[in-house]
N, C-alpha and C. Protein backbone atom coordinates (compact mmCIF):
# COMPACT_ATOMS: atom_id res chain seq x y z
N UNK A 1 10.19 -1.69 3.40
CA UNK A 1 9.49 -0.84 4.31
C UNK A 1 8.08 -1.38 4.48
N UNK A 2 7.57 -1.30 5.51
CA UNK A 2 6.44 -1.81 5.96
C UNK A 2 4.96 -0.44 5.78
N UNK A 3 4.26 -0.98 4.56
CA UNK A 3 3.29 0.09 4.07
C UNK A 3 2.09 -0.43 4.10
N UNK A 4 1.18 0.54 3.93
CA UNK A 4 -0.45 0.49 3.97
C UNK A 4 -1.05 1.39 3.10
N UNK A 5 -2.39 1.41 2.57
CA UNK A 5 -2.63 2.44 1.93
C UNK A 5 -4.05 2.78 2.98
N UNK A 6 -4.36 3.87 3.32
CA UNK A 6 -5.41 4.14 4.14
C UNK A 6 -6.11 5.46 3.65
N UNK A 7 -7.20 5.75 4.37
CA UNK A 7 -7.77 6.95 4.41
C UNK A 7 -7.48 7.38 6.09
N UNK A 8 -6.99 8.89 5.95
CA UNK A 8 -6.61 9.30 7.40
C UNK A 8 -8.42 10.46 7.42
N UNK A 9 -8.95 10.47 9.04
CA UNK A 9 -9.72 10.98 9.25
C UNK A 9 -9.09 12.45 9.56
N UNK A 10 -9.89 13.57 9.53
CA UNK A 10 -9.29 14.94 9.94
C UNK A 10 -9.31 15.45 11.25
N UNK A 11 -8.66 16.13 11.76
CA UNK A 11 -8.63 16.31 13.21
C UNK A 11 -9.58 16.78 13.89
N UNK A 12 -10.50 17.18 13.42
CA UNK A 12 -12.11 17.61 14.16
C UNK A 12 -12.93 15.99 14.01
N UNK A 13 -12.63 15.16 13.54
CA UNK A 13 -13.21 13.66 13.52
C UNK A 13 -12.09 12.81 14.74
N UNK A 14 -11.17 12.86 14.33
CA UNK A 14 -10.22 12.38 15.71
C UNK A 14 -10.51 12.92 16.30
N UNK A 15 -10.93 13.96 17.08
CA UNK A 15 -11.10 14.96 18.38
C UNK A 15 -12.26 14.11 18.63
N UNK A 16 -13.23 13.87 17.83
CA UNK A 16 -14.58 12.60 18.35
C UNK A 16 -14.22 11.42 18.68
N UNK A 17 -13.63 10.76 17.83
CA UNK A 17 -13.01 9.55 18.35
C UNK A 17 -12.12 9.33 19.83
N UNK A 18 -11.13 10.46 19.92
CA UNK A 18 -10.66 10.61 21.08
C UNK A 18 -11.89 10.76 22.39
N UNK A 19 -12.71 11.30 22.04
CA UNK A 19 -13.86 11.34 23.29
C UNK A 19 -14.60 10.15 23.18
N UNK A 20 -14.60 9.42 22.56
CA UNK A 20 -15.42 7.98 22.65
C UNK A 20 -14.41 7.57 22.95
N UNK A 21 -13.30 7.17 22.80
CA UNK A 21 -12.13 6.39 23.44
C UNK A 21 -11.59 6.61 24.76
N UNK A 22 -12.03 7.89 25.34
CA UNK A 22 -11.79 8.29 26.75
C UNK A 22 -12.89 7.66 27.30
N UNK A 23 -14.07 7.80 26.96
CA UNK A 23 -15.06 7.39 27.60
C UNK A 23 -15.19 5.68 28.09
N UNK A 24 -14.67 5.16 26.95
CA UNK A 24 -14.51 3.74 26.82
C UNK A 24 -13.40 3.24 28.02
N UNK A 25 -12.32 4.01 28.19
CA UNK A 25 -11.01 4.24 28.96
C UNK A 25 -11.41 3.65 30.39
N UNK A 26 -12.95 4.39 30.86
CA UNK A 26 -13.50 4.93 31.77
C UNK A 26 -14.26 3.07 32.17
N UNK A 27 -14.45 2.42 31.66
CA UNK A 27 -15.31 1.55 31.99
C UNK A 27 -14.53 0.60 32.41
N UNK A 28 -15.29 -0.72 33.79
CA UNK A 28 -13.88 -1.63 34.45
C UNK A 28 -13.33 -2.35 33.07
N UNK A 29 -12.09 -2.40 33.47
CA UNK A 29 -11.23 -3.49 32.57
C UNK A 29 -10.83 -2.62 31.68
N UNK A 30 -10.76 -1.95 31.47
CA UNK A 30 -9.74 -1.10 29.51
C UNK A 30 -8.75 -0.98 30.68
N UNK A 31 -8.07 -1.60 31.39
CA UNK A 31 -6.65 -1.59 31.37
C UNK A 31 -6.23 -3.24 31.26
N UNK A 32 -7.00 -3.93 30.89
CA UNK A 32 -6.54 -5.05 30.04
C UNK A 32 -6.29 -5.04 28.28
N UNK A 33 -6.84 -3.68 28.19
CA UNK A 33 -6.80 -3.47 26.45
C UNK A 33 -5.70 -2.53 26.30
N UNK A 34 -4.89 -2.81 25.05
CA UNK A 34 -4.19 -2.00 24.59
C UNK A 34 -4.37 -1.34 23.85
N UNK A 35 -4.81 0.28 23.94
CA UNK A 35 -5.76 1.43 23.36
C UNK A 35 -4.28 2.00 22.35
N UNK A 36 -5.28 2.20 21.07
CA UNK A 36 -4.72 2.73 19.86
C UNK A 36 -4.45 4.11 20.10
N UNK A 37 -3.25 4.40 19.85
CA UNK A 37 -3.13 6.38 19.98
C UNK A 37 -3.52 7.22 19.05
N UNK A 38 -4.24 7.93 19.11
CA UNK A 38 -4.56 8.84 17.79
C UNK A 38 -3.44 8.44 16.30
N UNK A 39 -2.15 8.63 16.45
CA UNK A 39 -1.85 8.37 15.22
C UNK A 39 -2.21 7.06 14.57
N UNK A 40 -2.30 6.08 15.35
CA UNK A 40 -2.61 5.04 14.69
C UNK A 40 -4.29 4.63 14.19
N UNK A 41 -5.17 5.83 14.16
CA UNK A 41 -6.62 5.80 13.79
C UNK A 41 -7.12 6.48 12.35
N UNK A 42 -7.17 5.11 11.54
CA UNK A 42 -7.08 5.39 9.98
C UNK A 42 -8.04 4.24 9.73
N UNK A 43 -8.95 4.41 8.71
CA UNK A 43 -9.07 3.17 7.93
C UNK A 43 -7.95 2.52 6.65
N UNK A 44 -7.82 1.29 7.53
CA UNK A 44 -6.65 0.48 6.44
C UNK A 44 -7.32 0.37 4.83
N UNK A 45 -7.19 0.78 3.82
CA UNK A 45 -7.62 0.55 2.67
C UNK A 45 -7.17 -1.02 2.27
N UNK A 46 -5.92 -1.12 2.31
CA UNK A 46 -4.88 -2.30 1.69
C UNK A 46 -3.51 -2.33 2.95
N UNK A 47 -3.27 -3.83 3.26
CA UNK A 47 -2.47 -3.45 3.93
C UNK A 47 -1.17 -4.58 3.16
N UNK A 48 0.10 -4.17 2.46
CA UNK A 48 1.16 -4.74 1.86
C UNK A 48 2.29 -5.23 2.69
N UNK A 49 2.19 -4.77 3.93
CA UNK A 49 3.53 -5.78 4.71
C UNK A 49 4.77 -5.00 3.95
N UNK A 50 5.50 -5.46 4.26
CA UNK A 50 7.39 -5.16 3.98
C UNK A 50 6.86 -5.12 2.47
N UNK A 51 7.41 -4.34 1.44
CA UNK A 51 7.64 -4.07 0.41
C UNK A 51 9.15 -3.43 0.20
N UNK A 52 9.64 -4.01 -0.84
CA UNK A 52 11.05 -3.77 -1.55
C UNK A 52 10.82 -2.46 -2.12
N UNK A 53 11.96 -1.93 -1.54
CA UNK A 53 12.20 -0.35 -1.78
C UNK A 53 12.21 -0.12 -3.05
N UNK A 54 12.56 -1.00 -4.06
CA UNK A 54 12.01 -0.96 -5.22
C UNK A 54 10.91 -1.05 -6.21
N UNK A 55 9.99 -1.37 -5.34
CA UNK A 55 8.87 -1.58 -5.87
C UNK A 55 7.57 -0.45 -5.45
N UNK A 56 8.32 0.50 -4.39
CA UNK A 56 7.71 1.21 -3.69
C UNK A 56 7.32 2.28 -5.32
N UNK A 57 8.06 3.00 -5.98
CA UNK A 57 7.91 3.84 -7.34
C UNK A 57 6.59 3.45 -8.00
N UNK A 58 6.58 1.79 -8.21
CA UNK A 58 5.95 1.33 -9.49
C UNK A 58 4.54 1.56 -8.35
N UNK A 59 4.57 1.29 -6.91
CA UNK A 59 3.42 1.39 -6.27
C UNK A 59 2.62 2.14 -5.95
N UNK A 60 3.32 3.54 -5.73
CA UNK A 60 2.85 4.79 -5.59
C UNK A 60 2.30 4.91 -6.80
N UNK A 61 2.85 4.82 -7.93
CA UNK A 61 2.08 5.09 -9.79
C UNK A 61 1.07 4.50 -9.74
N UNK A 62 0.88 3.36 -8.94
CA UNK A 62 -0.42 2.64 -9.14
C UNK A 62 -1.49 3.55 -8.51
N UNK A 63 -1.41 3.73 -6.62
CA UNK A 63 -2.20 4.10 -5.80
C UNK A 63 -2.61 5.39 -6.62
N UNK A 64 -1.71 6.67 -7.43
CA UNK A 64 -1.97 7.85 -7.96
C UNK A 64 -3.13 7.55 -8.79
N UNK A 65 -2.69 6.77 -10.14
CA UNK A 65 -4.10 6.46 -10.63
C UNK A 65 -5.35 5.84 -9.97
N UNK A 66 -5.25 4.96 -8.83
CA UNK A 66 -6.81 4.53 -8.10
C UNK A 66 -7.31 5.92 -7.47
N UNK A 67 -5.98 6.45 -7.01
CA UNK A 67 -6.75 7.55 -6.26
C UNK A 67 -7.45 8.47 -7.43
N UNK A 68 -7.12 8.69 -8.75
CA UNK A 68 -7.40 9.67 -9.31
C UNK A 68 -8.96 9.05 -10.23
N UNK A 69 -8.84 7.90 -10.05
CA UNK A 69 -10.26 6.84 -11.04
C UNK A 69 -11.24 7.40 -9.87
N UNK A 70 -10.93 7.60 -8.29
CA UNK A 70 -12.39 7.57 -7.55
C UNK A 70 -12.78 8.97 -7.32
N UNK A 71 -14.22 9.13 -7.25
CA UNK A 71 -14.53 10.31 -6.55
C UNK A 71 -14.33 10.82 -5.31
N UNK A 72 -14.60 11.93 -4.87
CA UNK A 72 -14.55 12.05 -3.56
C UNK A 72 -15.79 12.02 -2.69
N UNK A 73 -15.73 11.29 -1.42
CA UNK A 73 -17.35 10.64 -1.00
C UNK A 73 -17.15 11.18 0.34
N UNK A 74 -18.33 11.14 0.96
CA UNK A 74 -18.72 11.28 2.81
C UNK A 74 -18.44 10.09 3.10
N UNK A 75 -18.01 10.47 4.51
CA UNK A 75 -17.96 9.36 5.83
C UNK A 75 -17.65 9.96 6.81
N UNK A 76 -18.25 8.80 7.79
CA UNK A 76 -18.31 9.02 9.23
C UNK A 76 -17.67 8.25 9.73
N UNK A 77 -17.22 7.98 11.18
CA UNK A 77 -17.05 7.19 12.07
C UNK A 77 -17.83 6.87 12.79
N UNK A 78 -18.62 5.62 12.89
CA UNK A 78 -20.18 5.12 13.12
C UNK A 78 -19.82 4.13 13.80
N UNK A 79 -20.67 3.55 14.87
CA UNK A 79 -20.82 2.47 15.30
C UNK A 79 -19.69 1.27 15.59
N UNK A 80 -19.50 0.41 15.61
CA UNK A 80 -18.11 -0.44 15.58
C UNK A 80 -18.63 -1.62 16.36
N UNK A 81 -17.74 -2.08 17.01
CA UNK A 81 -17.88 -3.52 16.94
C UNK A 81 -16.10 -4.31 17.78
N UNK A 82 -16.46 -5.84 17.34
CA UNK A 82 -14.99 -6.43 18.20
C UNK A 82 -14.73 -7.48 16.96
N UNK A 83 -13.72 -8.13 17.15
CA UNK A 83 -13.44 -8.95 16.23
C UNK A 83 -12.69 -10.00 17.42
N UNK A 84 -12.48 -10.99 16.87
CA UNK A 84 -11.97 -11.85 17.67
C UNK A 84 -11.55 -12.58 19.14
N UNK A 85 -12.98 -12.65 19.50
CA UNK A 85 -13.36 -12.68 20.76
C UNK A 85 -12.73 -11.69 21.63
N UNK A 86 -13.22 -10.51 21.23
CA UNK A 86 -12.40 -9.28 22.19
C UNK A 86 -11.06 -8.73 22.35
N UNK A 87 -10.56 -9.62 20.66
CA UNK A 87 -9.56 -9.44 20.68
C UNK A 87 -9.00 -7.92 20.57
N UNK A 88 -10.24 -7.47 19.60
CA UNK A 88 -9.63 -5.81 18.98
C UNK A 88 -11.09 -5.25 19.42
N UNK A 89 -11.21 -4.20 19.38
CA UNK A 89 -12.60 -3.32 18.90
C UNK A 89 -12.15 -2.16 18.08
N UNK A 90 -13.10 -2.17 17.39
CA UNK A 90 -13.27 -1.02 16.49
C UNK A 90 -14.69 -0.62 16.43
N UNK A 91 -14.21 0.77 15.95
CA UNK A 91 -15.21 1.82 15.58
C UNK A 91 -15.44 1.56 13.67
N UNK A 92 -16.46 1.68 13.35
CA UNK A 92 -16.63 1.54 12.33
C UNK A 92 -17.21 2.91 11.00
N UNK A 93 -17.85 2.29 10.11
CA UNK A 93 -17.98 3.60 8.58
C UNK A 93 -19.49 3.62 8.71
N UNK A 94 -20.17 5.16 8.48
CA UNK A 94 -21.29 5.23 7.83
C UNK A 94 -21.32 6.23 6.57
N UNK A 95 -21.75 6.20 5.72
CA UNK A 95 -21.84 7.56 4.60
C UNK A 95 -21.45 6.00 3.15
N UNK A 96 -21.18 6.83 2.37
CA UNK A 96 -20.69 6.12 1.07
C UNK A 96 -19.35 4.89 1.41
N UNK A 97 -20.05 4.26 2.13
CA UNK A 97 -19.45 2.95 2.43
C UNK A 97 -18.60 1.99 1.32
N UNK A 98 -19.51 1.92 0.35
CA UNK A 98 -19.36 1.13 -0.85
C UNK A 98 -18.15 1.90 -1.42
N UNK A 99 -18.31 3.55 -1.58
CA UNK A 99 -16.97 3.85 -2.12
C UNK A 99 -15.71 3.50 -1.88
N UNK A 100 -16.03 3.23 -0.48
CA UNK A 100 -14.63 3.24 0.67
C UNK A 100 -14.37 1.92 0.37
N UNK A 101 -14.97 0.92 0.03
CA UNK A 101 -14.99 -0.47 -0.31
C UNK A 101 -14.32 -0.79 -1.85
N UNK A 102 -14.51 0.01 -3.14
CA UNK A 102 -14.43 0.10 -4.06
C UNK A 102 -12.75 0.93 -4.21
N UNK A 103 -12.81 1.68 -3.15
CA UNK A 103 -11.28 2.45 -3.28
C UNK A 103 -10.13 0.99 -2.49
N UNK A 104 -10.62 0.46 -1.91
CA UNK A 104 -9.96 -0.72 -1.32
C UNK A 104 -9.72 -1.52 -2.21
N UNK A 105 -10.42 -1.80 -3.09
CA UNK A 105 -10.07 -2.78 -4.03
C UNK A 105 -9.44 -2.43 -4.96
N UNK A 106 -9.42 -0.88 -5.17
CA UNK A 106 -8.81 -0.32 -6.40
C UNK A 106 -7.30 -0.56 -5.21
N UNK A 107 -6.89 0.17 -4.00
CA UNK A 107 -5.69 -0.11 -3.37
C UNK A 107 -4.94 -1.58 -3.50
N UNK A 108 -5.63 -2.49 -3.68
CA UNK A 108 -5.20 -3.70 -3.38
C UNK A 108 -4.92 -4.08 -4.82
N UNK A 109 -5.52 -3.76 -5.99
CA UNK A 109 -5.07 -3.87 -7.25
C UNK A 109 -3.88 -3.73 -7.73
N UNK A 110 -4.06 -2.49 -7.06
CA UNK A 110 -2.79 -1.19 -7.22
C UNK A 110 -1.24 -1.92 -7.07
N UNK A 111 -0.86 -2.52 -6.04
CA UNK A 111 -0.27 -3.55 -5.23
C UNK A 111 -0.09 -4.64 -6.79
N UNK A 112 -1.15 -5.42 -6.48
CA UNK A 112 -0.66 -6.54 -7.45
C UNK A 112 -0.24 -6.54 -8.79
N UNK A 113 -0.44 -5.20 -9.28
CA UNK A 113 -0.41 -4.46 -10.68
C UNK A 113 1.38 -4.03 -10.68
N UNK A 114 2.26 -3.46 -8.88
CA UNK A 114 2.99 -2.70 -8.78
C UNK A 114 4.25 -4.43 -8.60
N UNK A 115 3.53 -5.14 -8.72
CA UNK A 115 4.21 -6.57 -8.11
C UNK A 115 4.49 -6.62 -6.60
N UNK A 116 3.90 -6.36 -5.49
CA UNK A 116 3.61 -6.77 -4.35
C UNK A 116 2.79 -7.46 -4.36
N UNK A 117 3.27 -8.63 -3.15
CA UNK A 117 2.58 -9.69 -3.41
C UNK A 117 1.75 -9.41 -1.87
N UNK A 118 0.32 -10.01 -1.99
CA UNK A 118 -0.59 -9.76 -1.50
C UNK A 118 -1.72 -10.87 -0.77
N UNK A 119 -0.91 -11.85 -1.15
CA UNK A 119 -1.74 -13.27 -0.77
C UNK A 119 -3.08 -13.39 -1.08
N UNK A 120 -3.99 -13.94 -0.01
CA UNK A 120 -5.62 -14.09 -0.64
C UNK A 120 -6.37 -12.72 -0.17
N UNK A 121 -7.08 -12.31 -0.99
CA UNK A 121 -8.38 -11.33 -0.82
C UNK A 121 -9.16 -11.69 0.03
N UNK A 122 -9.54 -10.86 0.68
CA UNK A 122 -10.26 -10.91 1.64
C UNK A 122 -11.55 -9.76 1.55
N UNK A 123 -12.47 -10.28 1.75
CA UNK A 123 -13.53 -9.05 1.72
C UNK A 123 -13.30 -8.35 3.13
N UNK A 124 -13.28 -6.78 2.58
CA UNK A 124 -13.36 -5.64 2.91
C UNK A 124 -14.18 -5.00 4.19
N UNK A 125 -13.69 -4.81 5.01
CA UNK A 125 -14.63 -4.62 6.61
C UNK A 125 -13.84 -2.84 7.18
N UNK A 126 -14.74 -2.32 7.00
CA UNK A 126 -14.36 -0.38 7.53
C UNK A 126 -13.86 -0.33 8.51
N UNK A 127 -12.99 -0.45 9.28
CA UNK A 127 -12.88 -0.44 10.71
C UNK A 127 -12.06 0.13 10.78
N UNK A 128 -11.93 1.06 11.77
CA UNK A 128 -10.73 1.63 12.56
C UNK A 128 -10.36 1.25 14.19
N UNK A 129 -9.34 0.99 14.09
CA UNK A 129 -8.97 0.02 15.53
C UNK A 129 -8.87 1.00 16.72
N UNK A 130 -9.73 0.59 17.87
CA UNK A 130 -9.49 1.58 18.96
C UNK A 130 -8.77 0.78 20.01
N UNK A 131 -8.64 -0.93 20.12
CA UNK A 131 -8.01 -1.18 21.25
C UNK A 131 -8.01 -2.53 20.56
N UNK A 132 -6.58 -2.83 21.53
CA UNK A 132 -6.44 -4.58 21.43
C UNK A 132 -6.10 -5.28 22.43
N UNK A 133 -6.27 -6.30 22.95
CA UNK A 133 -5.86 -7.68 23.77
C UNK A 133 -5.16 -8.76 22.98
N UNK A 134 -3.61 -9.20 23.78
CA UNK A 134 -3.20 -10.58 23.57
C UNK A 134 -4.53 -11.46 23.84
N UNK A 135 -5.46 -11.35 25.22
CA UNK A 135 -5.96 -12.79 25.45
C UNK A 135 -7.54 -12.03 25.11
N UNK A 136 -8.64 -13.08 25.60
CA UNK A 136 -9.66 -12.68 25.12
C UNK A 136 -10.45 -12.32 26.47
N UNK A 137 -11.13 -10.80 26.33
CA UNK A 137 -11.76 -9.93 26.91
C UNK A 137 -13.19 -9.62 26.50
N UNK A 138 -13.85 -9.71 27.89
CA UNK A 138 -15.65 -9.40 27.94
C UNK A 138 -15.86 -8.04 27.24
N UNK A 139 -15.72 -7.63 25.90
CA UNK A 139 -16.01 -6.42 25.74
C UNK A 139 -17.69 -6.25 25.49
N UNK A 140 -18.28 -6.69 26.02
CA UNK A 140 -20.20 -6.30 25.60
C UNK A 140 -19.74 -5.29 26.25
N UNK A 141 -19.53 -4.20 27.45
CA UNK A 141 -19.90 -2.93 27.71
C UNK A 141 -19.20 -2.07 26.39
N UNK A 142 -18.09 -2.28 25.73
CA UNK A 142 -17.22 -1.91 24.84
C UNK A 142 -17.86 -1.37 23.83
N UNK A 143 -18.73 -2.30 23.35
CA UNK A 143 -19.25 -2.93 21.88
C UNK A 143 -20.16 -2.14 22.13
N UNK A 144 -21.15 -1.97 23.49
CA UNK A 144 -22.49 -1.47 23.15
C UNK A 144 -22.33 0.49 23.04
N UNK A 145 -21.63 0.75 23.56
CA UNK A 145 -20.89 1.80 23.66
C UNK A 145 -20.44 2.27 21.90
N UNK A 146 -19.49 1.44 21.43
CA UNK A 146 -19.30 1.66 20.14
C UNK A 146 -20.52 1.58 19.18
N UNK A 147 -21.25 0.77 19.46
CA UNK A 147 -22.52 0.86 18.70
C UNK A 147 -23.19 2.06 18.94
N UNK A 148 -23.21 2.36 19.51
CA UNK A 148 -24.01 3.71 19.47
C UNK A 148 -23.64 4.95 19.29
N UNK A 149 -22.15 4.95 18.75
CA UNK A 149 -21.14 6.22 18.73
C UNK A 149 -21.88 6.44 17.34
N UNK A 150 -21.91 7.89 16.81
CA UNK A 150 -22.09 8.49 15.00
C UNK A 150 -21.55 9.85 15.45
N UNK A 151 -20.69 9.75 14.72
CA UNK A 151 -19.75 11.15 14.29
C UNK A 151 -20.03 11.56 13.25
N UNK A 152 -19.62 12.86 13.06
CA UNK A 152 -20.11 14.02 11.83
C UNK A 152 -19.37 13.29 10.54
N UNK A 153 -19.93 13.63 9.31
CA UNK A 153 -19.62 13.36 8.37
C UNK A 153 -18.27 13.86 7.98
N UNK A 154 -17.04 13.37 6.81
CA UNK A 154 -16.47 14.59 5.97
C UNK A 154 -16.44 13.96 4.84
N UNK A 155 -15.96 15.07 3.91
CA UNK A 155 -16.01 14.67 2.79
C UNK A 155 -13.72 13.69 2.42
N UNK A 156 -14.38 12.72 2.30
CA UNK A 156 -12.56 11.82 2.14
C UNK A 156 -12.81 12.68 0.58
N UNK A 157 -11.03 12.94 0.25
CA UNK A 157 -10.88 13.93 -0.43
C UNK A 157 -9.49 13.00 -0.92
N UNK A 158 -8.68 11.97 0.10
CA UNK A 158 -7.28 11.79 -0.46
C UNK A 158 -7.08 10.20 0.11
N UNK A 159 -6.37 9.63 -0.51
CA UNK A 159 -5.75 8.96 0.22
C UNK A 159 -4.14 8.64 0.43
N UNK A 160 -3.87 7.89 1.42
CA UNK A 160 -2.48 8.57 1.91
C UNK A 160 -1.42 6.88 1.70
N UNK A 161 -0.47 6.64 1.26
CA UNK A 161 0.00 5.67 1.46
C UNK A 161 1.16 5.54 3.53
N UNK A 162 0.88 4.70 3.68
CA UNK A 162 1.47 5.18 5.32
C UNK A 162 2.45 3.73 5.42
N UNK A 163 3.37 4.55 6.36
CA UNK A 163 4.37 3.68 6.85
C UNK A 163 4.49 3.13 7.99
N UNK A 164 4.64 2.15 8.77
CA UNK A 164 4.60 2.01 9.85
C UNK A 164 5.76 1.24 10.20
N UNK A 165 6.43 1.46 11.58
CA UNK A 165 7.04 0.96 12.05
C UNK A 165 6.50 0.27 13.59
N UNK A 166 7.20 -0.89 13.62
CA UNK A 166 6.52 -1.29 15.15
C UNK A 166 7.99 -1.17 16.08
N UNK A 167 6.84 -1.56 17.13
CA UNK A 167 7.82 -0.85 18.25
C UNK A 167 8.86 -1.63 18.79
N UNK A 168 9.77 -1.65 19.05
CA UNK A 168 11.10 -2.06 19.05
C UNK A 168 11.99 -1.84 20.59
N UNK A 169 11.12 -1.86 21.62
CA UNK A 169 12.04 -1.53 22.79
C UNK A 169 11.28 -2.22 23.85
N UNK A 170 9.95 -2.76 23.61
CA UNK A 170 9.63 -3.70 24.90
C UNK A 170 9.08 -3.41 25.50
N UNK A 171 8.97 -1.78 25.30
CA UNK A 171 8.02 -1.04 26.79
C UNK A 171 6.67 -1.33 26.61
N UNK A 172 6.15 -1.87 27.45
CA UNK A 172 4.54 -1.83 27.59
C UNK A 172 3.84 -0.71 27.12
N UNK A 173 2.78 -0.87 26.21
CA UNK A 173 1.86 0.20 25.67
C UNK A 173 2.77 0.92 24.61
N UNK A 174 3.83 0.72 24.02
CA UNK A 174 4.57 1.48 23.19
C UNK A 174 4.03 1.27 21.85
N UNK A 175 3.60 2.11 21.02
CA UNK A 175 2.78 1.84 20.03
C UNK A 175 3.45 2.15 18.75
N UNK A 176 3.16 1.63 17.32
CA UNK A 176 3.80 1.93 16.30
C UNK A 176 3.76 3.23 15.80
N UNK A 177 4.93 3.75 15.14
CA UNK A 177 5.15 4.84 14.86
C UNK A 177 4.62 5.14 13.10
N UNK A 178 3.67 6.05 13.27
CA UNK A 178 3.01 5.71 11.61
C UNK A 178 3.75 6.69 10.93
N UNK A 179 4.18 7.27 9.38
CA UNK A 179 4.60 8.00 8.85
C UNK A 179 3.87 8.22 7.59
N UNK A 180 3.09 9.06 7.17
CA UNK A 180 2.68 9.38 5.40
C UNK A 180 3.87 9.56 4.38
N UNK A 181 4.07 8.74 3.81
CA UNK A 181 4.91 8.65 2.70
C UNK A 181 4.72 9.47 1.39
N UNK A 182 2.94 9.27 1.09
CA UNK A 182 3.24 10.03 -0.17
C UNK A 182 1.27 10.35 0.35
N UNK A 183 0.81 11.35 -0.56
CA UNK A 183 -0.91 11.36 -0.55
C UNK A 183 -0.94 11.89 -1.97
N UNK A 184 -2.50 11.56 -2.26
CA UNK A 184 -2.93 11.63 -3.74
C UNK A 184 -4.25 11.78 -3.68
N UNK A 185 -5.04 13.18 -4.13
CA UNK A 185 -6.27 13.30 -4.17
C UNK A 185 -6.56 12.28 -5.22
N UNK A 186 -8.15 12.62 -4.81
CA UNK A 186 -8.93 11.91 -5.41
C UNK A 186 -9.21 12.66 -6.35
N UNK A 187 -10.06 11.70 -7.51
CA UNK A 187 -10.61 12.32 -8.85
C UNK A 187 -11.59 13.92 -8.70
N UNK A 188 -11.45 14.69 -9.16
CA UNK A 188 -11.70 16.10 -8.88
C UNK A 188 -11.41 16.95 -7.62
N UNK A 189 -10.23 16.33 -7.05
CA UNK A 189 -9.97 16.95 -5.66
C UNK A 189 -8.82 17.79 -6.12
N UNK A 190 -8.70 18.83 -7.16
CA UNK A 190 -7.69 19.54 -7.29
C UNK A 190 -6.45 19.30 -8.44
């Protein structure tokens, strides 16, 4: 099964994001981008690819204890940015950043501890994806727009292991279907 471990934002923070992403909608060209649908707007903590249904047990035991080693911290959805010559844009993190950075690494541990294999480490970038392009797109109106987005704080309280499936029928704009598999507060969250 094809898994991730993320932090999901709450629906009064998506309801912001959704209005910066309409707005963005609004400017020439976002119909050369392929815009992320609300379900798919999470920060990726760790992302594991296909994992053996067997290994999924030993993985969840892992993520329970990272989730239960961290505290629970603020964040926002702040500012953002593009990656790959316009390939993607994202919205990005403000608040206890470093935590969100530190729970990533505890996710990605988690993984190599559970025997998923994980290839090379990569340092850690907050992003949540609002749109993508096959080819490469002028996003400066995009970017400056995302830069200047700051949404209300919350307090991340859990994190969620998620499933995803991609899309499988061809249709244009058909987007992956995400599923929460399992969630696990954080250290004093209950």
């Amino acid at each position: 099964m094809r898994l991730f471990a993320a932090v999901l934002p709450p629906e009064d923070v998506a309801d912001e994001v959704a209005a910066l992403t309409d707005r963005l909608r609004r400017l020439p060209g976002a119909d050369r981008l392929r815009w992320t649908g609300r379900p798919g707007w999470h920060f990726t903590l760790a992302f594991y690819g296909e994992v053996a249904d067997d290994l999924v047990p030993a993985l969840s035991d892992r993520l329970a204890r990272a989730a239960g080693r961290a505290a629970p911290f603020a964040l926002a959805v702040a500012g953002g940015g593009q990656f790959g010559q316009g390939r993607a844009l994202w919205a990005g993190a403000r608040g206890d950043v470093e935590e969100l950075r530190l729970l990533a690494d505890r996710a990605e541990a988690a993984a190599r501890k559970a025997g998923v294999p994980m290839g090379e480490h990569r340092r850690y970038k907050a992003h949540l994806t609002v749109a993508r392009s096959r080819d490469a797109v002028d996003v400066r109106p995009y970017v400056g727009l995302l830069r200047e987005f700051a949404g209300r704080s919350w307090t991340v309280a859990d994190v969620a292991l998620v499933r995803s499936r991609l899309p499988r029928t061809g249709v244009p704009g058909e987007q992956p279907r995400y599923e929460v598999v399992e969630r696990w507060a954080l250290g004093g969250c209950g």
